[in-house]
PDB file of N, CA and C in Angstrom:
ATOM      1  N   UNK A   1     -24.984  19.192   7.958  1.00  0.00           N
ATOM      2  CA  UNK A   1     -24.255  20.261   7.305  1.00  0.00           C
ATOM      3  C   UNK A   1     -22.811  20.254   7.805  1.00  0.00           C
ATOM      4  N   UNK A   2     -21.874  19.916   7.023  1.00  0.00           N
ATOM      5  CA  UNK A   2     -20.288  20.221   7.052  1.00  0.00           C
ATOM      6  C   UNK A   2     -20.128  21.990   7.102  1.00  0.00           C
ATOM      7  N   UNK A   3     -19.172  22.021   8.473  1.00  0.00           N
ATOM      8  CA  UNK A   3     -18.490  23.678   8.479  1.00  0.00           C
ATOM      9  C   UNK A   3     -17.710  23.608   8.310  1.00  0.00           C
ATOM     10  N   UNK A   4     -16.579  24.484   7.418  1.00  0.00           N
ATOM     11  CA  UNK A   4     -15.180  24.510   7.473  1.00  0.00           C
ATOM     12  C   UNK A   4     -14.786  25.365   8.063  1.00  0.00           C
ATOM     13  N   UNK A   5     -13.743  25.297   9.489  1.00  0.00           N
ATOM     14  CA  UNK A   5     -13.088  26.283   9.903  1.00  0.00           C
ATOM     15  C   UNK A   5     -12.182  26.434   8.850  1.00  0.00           C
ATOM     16  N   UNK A   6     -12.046  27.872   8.482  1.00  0.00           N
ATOM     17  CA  UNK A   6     -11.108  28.505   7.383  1.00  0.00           C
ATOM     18  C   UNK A   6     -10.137  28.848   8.132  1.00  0.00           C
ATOM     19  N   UNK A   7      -9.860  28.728   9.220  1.00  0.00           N
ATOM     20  CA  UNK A   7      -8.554  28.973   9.999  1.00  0.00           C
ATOM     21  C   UNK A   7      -7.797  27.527  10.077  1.00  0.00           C
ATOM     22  N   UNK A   8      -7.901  26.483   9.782  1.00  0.00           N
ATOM     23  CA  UNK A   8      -7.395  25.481   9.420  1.00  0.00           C
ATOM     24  C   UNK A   8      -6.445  25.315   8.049  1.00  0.00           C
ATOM     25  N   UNK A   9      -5.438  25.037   8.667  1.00  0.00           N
ATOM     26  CA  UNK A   9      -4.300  25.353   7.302  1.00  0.00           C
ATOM     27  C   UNK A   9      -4.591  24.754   6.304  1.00  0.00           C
ATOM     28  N   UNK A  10      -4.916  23.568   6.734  1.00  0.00           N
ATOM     29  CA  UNK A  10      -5.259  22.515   4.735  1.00  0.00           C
ATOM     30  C   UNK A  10      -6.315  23.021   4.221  1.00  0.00           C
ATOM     31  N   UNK A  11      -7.241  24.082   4.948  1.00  0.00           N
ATOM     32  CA  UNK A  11      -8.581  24.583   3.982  1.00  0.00           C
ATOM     33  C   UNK A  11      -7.779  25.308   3.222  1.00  0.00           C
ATOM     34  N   UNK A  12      -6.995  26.428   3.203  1.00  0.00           N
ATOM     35  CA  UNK A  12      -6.301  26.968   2.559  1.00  0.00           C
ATOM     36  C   UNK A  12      -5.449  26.489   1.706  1.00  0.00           C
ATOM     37  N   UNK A  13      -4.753  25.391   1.737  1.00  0.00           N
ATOM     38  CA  UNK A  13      -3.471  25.088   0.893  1.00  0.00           C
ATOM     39  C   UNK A  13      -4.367  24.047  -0.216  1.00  0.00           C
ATOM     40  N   UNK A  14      -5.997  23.323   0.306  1.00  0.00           N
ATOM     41  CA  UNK A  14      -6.582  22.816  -0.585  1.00  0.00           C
ATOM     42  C   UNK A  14      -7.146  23.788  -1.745  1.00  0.00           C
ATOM     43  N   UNK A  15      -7.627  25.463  -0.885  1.00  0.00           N
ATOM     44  CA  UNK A  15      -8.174  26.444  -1.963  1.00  0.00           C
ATOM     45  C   UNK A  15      -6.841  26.742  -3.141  1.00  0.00           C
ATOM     46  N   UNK A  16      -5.673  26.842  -2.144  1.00  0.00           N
ATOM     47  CA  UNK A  16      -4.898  26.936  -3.144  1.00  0.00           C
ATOM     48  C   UNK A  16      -4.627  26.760  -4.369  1.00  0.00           C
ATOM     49  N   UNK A  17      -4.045  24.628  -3.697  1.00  0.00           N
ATOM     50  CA  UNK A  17      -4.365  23.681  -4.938  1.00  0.00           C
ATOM     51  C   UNK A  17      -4.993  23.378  -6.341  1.00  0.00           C
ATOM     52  N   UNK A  18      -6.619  23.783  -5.453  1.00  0.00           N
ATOM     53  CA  UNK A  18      -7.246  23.560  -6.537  1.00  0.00           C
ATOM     54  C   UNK A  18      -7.206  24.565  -7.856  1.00  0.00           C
ATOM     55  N   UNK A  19      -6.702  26.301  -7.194  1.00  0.00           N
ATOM     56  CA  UNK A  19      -6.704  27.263  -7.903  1.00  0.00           C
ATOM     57  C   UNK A  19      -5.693  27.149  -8.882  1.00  0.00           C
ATOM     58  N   UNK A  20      -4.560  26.403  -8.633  1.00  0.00           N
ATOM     59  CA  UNK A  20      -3.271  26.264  -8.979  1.00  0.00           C
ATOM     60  C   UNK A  20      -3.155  24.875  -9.996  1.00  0.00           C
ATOM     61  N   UNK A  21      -4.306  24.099  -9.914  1.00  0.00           N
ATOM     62  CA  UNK A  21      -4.374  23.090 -10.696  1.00  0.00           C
ATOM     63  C   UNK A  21      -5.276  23.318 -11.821  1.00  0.00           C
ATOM     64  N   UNK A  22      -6.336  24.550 -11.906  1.00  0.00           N
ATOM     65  CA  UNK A  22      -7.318  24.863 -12.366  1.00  0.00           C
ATOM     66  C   UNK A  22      -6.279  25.751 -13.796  1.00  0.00           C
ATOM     67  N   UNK A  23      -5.302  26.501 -12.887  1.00  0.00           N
ATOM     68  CA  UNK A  23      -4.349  27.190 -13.761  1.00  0.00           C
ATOM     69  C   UNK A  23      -3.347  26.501 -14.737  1.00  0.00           C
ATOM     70  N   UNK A  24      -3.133  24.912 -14.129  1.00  0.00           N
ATOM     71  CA  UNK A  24      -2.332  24.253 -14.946  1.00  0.00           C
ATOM     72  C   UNK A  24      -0.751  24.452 -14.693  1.00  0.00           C
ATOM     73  N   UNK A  25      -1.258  24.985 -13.157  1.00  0.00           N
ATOM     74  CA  UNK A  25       0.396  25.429 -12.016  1.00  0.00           C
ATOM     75  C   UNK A  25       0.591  24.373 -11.285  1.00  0.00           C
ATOM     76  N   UNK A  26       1.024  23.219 -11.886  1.00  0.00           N
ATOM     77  CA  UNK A  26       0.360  21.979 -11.010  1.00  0.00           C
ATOM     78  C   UNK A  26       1.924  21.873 -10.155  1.00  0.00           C
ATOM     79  N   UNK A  27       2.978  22.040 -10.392  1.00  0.00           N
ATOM     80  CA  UNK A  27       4.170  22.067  -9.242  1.00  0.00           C
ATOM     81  C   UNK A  27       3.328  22.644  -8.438  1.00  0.00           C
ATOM     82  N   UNK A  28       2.943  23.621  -8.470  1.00  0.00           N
ATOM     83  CA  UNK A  28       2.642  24.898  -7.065  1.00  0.00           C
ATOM     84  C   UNK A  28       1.437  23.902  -6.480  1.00  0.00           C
ATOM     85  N   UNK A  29       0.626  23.486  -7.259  1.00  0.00           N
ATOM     86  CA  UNK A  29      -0.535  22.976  -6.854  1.00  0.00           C
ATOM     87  C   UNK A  29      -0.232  21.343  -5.562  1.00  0.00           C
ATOM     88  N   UNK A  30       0.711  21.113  -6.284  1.00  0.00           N
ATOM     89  CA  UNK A  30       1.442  19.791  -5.638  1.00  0.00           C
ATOM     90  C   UNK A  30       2.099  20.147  -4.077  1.00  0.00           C
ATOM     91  N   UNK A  31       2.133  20.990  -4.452  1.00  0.00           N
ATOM     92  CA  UNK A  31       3.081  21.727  -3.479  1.00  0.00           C
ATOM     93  C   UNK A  31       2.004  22.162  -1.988  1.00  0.00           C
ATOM     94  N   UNK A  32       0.990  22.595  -2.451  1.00  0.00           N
ATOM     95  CA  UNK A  32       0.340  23.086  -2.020  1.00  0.00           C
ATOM     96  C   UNK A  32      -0.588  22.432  -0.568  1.00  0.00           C
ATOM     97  N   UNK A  33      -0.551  20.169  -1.753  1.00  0.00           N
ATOM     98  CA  UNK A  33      -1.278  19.675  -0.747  1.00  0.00           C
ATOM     99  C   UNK A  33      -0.346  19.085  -0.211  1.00  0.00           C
ATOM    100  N   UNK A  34       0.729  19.073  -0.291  1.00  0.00           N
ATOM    101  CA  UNK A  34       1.909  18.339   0.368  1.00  0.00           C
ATOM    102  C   UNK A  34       2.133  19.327   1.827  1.00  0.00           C
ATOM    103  N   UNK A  35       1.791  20.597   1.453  1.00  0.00           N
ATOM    104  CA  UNK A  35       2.142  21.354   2.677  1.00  0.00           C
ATOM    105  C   UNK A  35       1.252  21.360   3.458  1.00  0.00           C
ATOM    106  N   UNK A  36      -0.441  20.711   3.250  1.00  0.00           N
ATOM    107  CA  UNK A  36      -1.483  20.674   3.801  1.00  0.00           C
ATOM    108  C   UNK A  36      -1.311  19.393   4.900  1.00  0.00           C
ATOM    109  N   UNK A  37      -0.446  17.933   4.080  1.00  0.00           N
ATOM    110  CA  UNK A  37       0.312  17.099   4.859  1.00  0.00           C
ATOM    111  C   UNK A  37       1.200  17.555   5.861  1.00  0.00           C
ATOM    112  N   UNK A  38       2.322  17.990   5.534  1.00  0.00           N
ATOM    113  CA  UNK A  38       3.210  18.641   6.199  1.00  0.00           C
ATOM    114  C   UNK A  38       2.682  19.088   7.736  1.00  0.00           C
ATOM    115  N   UNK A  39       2.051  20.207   7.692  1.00  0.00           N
ATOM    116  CA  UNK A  39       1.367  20.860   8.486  1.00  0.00           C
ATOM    117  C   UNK A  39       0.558  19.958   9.693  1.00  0.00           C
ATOM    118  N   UNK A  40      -0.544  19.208   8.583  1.00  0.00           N
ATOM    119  CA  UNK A  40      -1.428  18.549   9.598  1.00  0.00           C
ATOM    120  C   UNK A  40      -1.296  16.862   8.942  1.00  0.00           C
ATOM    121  N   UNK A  41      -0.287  16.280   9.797  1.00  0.00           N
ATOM    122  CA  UNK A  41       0.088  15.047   8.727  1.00  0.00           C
ATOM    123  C   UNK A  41      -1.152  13.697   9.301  1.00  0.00           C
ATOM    124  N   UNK A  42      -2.066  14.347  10.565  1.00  0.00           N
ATOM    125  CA  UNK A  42      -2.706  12.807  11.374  1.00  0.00           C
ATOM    126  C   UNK A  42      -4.153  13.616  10.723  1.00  0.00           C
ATOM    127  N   UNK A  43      -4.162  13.967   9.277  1.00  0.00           N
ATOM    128  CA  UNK A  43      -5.413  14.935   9.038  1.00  0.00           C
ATOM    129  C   UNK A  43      -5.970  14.013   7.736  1.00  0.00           C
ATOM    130  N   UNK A  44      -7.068  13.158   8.113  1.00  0.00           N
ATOM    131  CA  UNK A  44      -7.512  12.324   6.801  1.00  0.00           C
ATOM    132  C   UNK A  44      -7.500  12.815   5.412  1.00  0.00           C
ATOM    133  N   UNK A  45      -8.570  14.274   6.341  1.00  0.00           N
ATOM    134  CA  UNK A  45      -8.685  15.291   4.895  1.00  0.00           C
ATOM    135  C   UNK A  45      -7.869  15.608   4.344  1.00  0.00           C
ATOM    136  N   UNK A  46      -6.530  16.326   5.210  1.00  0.00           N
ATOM    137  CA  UNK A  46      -5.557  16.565   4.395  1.00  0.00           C
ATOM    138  C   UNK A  46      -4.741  15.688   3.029  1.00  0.00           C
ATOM    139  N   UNK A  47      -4.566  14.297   3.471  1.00  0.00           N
ATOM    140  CA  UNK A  47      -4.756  13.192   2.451  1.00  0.00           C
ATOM    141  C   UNK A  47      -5.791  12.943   1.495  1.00  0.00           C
ATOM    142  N   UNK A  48      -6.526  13.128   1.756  1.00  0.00           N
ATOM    143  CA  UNK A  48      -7.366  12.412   0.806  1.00  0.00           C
ATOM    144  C   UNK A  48      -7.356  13.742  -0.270  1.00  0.00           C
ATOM    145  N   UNK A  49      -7.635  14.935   0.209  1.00  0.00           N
ATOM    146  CA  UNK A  49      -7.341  15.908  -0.507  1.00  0.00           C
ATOM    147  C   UNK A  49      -6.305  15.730  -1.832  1.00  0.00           C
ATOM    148  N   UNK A  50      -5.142  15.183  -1.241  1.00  0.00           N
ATOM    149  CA  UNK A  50      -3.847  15.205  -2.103  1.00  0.00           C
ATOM    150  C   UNK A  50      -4.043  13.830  -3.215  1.00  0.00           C
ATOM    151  N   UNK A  51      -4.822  12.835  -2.348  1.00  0.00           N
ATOM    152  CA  UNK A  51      -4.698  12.083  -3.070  1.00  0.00           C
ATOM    153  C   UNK A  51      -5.822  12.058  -4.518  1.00  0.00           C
ATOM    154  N   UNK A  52      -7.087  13.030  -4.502  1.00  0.00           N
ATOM    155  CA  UNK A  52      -8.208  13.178  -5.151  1.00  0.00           C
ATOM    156  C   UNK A  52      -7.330  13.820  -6.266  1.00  0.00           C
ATOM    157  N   UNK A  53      -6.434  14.985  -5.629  1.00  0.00           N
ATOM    158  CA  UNK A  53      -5.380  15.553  -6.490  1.00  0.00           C
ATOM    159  C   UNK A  53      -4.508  14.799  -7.801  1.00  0.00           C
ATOM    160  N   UNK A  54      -4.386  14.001  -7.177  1.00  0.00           N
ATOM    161  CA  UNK A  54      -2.965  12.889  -7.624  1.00  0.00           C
ATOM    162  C   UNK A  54      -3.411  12.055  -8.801  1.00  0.00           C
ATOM    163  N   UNK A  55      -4.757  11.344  -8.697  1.00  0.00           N
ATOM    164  CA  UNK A  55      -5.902  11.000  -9.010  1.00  0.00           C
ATOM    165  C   UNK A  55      -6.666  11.599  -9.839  1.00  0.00           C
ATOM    166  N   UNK A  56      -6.939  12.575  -9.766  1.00  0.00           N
ATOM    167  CA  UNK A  56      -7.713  13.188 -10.710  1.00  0.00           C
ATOM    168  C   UNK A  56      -7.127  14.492 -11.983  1.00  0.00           C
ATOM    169  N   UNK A  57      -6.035  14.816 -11.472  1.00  0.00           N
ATOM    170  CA  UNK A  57      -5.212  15.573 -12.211  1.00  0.00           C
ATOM    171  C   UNK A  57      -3.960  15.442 -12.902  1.00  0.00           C
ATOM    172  N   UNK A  58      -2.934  14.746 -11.766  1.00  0.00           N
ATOM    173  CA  UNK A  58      -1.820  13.895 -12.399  1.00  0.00           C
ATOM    174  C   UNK A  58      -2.189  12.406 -12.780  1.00  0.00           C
ATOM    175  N   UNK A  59      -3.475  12.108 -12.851  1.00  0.00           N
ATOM    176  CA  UNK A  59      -3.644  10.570 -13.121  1.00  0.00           C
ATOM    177  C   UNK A  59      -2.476   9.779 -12.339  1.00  0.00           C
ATOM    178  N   UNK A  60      -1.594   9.744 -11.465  1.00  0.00           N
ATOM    179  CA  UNK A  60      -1.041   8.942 -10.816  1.00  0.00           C
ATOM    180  C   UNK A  60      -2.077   7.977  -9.862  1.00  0.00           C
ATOM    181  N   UNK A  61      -2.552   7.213 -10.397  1.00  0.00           N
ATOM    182  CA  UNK A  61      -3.217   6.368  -9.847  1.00  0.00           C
ATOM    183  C   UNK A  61      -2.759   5.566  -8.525  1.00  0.00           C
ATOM    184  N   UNK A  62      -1.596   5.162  -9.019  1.00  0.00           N
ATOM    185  CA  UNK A  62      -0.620   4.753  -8.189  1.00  0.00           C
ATOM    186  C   UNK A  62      -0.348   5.234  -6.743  1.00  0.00           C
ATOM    187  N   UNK A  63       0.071   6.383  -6.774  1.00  0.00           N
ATOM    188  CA  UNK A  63       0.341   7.336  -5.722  1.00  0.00           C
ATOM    189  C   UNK A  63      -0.386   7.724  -4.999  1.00  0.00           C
ATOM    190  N   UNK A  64      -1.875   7.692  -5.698  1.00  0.00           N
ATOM    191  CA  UNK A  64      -3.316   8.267  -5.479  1.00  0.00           C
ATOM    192  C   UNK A  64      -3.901   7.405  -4.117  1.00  0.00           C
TER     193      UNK A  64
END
């Protein structure tokens, strides 16, 4: 069983994201996992997060 400490900043800026991509607020949403980088940049999750993002919403495959 995976726990998420919710006191971990990228849990938040990923709930964000996703809320913000769901809305079709995708600057904010972009924004959101970049700051999840930002924050915690040696954080796999935090990447992969952005990149599932990148990938699955902006189709930037590339970037992804």
């Amino acid at each position: 069983m995976v726990r998420h400490d919710p006191l971990r900043p990228i849990v938040g800026h990923r709930a964000y994201g996703f809320i913000y991509s769901q809305q079709k607020k995708l600057d904010l949403a972009e924004k959101e996992y970049a700051d999840a980088i930002r924050e915690e940049p040696n954080s796999p999750k935090a990447h992969s997060y952005f990149g599932q993002y990148l990938a699955n919403v902006e189709k930037d495959y590339t970037a992804a």
